[in-house]
Protein backbone atom coordinates (compact mmCIF):
# COMPACT_ATOMS: atom_id res chain seq x y z
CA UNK A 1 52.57 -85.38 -67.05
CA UNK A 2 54.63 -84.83 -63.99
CA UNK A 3 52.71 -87.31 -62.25
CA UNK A 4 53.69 -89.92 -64.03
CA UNK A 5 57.85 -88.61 -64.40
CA UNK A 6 58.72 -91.68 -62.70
CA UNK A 7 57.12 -95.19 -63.25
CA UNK A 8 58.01 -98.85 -62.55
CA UNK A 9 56.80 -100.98 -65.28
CA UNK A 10 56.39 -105.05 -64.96
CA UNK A 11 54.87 -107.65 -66.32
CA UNK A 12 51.03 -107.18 -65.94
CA UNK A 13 49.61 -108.80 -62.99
CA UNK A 14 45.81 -110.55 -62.33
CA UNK A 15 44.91 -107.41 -60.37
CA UNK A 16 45.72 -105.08 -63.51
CA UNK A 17 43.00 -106.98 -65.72
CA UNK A 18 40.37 -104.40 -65.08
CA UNK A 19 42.78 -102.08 -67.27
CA UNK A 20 41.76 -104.79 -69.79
CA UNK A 21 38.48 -105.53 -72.10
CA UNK A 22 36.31 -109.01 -71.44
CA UNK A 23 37.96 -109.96 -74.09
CA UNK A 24 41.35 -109.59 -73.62
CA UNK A 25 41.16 -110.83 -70.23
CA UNK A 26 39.39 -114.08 -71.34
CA UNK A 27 41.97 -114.83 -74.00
CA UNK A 28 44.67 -113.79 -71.25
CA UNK A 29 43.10 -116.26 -68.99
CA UNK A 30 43.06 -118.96 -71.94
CA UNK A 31 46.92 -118.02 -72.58
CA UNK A 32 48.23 -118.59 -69.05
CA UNK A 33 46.44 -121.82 -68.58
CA UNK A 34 47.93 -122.95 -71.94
CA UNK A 35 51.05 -122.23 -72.04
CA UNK A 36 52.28 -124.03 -68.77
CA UNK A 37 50.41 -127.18 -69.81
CA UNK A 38 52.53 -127.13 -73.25
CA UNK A 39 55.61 -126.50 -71.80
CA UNK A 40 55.22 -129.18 -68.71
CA UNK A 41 57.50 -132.82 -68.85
CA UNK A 42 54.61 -135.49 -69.54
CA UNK A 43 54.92 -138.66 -67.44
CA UNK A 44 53.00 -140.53 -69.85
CA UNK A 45 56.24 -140.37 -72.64
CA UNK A 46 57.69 -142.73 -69.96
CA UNK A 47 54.96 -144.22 -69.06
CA UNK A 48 52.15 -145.00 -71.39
CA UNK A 49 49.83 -146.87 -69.17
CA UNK A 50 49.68 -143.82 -66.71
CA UNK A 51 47.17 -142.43 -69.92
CA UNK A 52 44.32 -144.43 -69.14
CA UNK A 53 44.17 -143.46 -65.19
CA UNK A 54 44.80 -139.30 -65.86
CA UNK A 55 47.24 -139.69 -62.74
CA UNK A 56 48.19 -136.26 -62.18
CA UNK A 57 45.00 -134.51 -63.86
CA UNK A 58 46.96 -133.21 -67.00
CA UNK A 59 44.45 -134.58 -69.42
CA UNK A 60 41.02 -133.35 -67.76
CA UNK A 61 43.44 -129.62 -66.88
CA UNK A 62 44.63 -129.47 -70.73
CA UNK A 63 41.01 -130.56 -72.63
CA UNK A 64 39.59 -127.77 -70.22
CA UNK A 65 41.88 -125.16 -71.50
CA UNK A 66 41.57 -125.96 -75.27
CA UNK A 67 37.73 -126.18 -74.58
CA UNK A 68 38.05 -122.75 -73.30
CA UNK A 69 40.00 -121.09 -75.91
CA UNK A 70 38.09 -122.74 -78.64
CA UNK A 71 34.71 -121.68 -77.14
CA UNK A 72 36.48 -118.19 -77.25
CA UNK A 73 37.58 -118.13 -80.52
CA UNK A 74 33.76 -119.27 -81.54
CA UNK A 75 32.10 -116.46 -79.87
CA UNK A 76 34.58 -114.14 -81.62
CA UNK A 77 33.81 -116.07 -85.34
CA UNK A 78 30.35 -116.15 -84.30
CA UNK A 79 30.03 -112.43 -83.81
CA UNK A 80 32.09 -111.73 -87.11
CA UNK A 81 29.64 -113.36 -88.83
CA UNK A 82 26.61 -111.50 -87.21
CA UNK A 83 28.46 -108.29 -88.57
CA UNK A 84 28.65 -109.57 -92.08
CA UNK A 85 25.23 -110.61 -92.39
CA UNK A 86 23.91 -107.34 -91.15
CA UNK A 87 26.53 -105.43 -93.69
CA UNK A 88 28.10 -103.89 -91.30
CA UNK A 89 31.56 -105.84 -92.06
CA UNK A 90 34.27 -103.29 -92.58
CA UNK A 91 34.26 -103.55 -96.59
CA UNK A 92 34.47 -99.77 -97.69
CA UNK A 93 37.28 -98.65 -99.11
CA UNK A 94 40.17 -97.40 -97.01
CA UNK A 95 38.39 -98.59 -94.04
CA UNK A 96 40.21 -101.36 -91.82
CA UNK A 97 39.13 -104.75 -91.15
CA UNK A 98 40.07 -107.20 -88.82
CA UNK A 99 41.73 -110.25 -89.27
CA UNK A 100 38.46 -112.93 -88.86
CA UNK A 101 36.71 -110.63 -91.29
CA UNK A 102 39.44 -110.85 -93.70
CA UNK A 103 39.75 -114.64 -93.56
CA UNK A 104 35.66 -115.32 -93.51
CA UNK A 105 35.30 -113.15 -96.83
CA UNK A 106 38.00 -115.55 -98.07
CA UNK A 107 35.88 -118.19 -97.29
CA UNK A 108 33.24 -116.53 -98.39
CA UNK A 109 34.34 -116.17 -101.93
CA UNK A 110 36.02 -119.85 -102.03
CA UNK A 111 34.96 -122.70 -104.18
CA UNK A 112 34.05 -125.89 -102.23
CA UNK A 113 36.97 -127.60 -103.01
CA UNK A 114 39.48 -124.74 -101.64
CA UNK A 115 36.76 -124.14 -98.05
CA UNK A 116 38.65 -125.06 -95.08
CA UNK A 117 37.65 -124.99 -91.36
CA UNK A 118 38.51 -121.40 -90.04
CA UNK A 119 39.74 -122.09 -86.46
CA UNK A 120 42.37 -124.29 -88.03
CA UNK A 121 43.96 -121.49 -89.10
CA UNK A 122 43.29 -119.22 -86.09
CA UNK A 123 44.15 -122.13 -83.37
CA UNK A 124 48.26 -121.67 -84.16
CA UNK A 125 48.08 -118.26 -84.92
CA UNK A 126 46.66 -117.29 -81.42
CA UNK A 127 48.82 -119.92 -80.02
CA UNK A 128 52.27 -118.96 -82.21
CA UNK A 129 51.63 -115.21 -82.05
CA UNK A 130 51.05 -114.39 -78.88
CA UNK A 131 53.39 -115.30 -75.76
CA UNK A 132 56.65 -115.93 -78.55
CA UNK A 133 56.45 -111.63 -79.28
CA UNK A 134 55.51 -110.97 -75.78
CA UNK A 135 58.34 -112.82 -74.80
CA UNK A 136 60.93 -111.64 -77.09
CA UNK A 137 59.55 -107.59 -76.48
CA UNK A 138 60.83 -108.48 -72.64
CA UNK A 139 63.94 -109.95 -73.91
CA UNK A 140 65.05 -107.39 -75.64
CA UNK A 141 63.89 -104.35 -73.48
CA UNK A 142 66.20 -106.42 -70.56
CA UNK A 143 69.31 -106.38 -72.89
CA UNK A 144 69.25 -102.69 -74.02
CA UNK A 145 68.72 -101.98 -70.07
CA UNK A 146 71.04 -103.69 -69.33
CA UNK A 147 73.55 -102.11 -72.58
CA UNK A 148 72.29 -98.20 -72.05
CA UNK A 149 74.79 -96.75 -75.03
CA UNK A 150 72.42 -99.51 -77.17
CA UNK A 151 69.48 -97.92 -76.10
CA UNK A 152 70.48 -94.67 -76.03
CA UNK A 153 71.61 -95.24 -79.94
CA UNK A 154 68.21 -96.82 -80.57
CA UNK A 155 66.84 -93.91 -79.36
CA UNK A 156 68.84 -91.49 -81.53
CA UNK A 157 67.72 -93.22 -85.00
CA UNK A 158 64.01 -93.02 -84.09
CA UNK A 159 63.85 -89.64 -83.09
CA UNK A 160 66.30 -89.02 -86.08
CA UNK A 161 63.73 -90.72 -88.89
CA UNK A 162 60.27 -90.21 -86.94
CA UNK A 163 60.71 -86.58 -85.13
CA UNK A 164 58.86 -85.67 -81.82
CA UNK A 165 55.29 -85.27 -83.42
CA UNK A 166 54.07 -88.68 -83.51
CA UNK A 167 54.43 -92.20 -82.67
CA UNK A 168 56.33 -95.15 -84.43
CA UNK A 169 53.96 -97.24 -86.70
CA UNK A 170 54.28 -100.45 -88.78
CA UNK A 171 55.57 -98.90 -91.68
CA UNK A 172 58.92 -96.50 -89.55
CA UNK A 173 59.84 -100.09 -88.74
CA UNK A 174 61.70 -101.30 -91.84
CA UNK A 175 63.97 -98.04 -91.83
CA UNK A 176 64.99 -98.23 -88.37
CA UNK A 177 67.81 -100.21 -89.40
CA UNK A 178 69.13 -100.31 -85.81
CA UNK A 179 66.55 -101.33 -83.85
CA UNK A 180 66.12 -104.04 -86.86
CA UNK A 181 69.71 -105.26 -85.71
CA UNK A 182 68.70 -105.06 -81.52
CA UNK A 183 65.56 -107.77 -82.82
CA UNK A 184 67.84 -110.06 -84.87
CA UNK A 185 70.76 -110.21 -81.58
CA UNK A 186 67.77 -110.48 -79.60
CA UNK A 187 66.25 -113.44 -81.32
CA UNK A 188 69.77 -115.00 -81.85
CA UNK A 189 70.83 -114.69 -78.07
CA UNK A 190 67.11 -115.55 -76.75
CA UNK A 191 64.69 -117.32 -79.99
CA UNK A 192 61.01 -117.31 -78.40
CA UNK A 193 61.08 -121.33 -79.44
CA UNK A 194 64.62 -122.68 -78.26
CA UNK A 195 63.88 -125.98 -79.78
CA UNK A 196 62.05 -125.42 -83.22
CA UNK A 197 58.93 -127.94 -83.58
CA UNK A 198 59.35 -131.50 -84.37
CA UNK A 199 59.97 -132.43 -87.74
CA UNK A 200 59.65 -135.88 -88.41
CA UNK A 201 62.09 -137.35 -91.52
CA UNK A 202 59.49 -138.92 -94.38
CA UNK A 203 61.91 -141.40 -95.71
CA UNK A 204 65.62 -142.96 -94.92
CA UNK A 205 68.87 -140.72 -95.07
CA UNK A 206 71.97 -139.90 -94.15
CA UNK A 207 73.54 -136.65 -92.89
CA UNK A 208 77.00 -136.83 -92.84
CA UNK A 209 77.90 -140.58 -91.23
CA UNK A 210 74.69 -140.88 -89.42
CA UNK A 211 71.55 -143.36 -91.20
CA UNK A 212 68.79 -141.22 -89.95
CA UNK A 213 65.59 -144.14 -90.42
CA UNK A 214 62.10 -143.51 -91.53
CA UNK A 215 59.56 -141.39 -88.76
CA UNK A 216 63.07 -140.38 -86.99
CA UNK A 217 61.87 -137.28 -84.64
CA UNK A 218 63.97 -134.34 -85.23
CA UNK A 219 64.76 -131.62 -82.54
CA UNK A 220 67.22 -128.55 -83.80
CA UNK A 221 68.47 -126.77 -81.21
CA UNK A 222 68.45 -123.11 -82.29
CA UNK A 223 70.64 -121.72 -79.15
CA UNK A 224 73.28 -123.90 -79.69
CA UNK A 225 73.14 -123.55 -83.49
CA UNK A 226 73.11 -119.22 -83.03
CA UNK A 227 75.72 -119.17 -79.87
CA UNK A 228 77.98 -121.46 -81.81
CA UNK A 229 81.15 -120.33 -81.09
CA UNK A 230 82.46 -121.76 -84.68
CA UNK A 231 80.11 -118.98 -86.47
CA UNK A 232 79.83 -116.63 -84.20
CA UNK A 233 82.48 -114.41 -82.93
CA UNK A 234 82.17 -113.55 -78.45
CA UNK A 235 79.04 -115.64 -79.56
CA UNK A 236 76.99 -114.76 -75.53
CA UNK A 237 77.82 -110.90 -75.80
CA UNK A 238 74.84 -108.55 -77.23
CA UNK A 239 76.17 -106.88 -79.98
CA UNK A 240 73.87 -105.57 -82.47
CA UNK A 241 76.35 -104.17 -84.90
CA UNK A 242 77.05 -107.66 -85.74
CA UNK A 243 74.04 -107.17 -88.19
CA UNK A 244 74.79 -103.86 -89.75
CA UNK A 245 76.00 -103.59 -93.56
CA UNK A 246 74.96 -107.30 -93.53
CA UNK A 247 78.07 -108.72 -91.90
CA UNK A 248 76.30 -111.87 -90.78
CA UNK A 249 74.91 -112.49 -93.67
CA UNK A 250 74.83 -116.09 -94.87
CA UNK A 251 75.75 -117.27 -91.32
CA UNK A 252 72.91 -119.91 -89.61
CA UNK A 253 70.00 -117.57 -88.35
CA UNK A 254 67.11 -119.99 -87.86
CA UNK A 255 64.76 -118.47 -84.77
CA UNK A 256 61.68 -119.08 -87.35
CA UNK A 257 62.94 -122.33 -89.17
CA UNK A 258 64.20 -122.76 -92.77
CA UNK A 259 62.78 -124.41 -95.66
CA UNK A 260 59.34 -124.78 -97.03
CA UNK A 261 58.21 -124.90 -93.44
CA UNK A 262 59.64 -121.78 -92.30
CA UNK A 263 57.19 -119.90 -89.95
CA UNK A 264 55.14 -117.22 -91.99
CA UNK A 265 54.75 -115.28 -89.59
CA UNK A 266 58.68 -113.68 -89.79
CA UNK A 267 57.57 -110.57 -91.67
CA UNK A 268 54.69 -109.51 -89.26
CA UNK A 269 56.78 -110.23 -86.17
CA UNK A 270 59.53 -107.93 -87.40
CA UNK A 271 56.93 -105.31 -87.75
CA UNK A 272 54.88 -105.72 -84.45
CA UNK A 273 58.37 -105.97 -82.58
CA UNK A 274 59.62 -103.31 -83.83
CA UNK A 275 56.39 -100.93 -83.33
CA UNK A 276 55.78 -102.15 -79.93
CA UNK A 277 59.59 -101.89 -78.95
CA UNK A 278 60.34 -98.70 -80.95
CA UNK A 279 57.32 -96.96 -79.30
CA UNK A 280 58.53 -97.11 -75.41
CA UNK A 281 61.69 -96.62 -76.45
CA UNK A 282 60.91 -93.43 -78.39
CA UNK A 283 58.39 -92.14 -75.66
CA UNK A 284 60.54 -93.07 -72.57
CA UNK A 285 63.62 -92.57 -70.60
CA UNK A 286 64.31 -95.65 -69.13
CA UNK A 287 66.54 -97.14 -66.57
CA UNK A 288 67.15 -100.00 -63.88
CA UNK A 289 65.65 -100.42 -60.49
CA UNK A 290 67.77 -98.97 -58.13
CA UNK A 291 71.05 -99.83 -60.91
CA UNK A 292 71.10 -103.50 -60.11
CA UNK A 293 71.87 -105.29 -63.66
CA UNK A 294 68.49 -106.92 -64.80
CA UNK A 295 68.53 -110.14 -64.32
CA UNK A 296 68.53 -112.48 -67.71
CA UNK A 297 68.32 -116.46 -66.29
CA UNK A 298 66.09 -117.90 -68.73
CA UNK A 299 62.91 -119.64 -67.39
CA UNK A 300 61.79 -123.23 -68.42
CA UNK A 301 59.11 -124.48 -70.73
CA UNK A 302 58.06 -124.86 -74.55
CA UNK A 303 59.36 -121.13 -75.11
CA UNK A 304 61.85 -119.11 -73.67
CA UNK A 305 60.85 -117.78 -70.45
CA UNK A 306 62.57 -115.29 -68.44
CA UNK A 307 62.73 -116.79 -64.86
CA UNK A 308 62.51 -113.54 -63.08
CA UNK A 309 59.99 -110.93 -64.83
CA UNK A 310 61.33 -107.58 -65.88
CA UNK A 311 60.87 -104.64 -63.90
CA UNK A 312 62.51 -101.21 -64.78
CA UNK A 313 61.96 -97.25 -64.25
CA UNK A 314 60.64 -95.10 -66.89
CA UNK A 315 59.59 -91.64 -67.20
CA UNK A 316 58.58 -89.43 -70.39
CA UNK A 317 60.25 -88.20 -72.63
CA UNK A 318 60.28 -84.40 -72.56
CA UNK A 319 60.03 -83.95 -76.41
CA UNK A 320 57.38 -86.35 -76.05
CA UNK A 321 55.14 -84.75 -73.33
CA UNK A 322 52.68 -83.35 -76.12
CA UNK A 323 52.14 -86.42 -78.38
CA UNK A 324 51.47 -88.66 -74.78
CA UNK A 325 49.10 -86.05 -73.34
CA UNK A 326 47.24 -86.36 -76.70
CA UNK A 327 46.77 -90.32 -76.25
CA UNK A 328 45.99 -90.11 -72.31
């Protein structure tokens, strides 16, 4: 354990794949062609004609990529399947299954009037699930770095409600009340998806003096709607305690949407977060590179990027030494 008292920790790099399985460095691959290609300013919106020529090659680069990821979510469908037929398909009781499985025994067991096309589903969740908490796990590990009596408080409640003998799961998550308030400021300073999808309005209206017409395309900015100072008191500070006892409350927190089309996914992010920010934080001591404040410009693109990837120094915990030199 002394050999690793002292670690810097970035984003992972192309030459840290082999750490990786095939699998996870395929869909890594898929992921970081994507997400530049959904993020990138499109000539053709201001010019239509430059469609029919592929000018600048983003038509052949983005039907490579989806042809890529959906050959890759095929094989993994495909394989699920092979399990199934052979029984081997994780149905005993008490014994885990994965997420395809779960979804093909749906199928499965569905009339022919309920059957739908499983990629559909699996398309935006790999594509909404993915980059958005990997994203928001580096925002917030930059702000408690950069805030160490936040971390350090953090830090108190799980070793307070989880002890020294194991690691933070799913179900701590919901009691750490704290480190539920350091996601929520998180997601309020820095939402994943700055600019929620496009809506379009389905019939005429007006909001407030404004005629909004039919197939109007509407934007909402959710960083100007969760810094506004009207709502928000010192509305760019990180302040987590803004969320205890439910003191914000009622006030306009919209990182996953509202409405019928709120994202489903709200629940589960809370709870991956939480796990996979609660567990360096309960295993490590952390601190900045050589003290200088981390920097937090944010990056361009469909999500919320930070421009210059987090780097930091960690080292173990002591009281954790024995539940870390179980796992390695």
């Amino acid at each position: 354990m002394e050999a690793i008292a002292q670690t810097k920790t970035t984003r992972p790099e192309a030459d840290a794949d082999t750490d990786m399985s095939m699998e996870a460095q395929e869909y890594k691959h898929v992921v970081d062609k994507l997400n530049p290609l959904h993020g990138a300013a499109n000539l053709w919106d201001y010019l239509p004609a430059l469609r029919w020529f592929d000018v600048f090659g983003v038509k052949k680069k983005m039907l490579a990529a989806v042809n890529r990821r959906n050959a890759f979510l095929h094989r993994l469908i495909d394989a699920e399947w092979q399990r199934m037929d052979s029984g081997v398909d994780g149905g005993g009781d008490g014994e885990k299954k994965s997420m395809i499985s779960v979804l093909l025994s749906l199928q499965k067991t569905a009339s022919e009037s309920t059957k739908f096309p499983i990629t559909f589903l699996f398309h935006p969740l790999f594509a909404a699930g993915t980059e958005t908490t990997a994203i928001t796990i580096e925002w917030a590990m930059s702000l408690l770095l950069n805030h160490p009596e936040i971390l350090k408080k953090a830090q108190a409640e799980i070793d307070a409600s989880v002890g020294n003998s194991r690691l933070v799961t799913a179900n701590d998550v919901p009691q750490l009340s704290y480190l539920q308030c350091i996601l929520s400021e998180t997601l309020r300073l820095y939402p994943a998806a700055p600019l929620l999808l496009s809506h379009e309005s389905s019939a005429d209206c007006a909001v407030s003096s404004y005629h909004v017409p039919i197939g109007t395309m509407l934007l909402v900015n959710v960083v100007a709607i969760q810094r506004d100072p009207m709502v928000w008191k010192e509305p760019n500070e990180f302040k987590p305690e803004r969320f205890e006892n439910g003191e914000s409350e009622g006030l306009f927190m919209i990182p996953f949407g509202m409405g019928r089309r709120k994202c489903p996914g709200e629940t589960l992010a809370f709870q991956t977060i939480g796990m996979v920010l609660g567990t360096p934080i309960q295993c490590f001591d952390w601190s900045r590179v050589d003290g200088v404040k981390i920097d937090m410009t944010q990056g361009s693109g469909l999500t919320n990027p930070k421009a210059v990837p987090l780097e930091a120094m960690c080292k173990p915990c002591e009281a954790m030494c024995d539940v870390l030199q179980k796992i390695l």
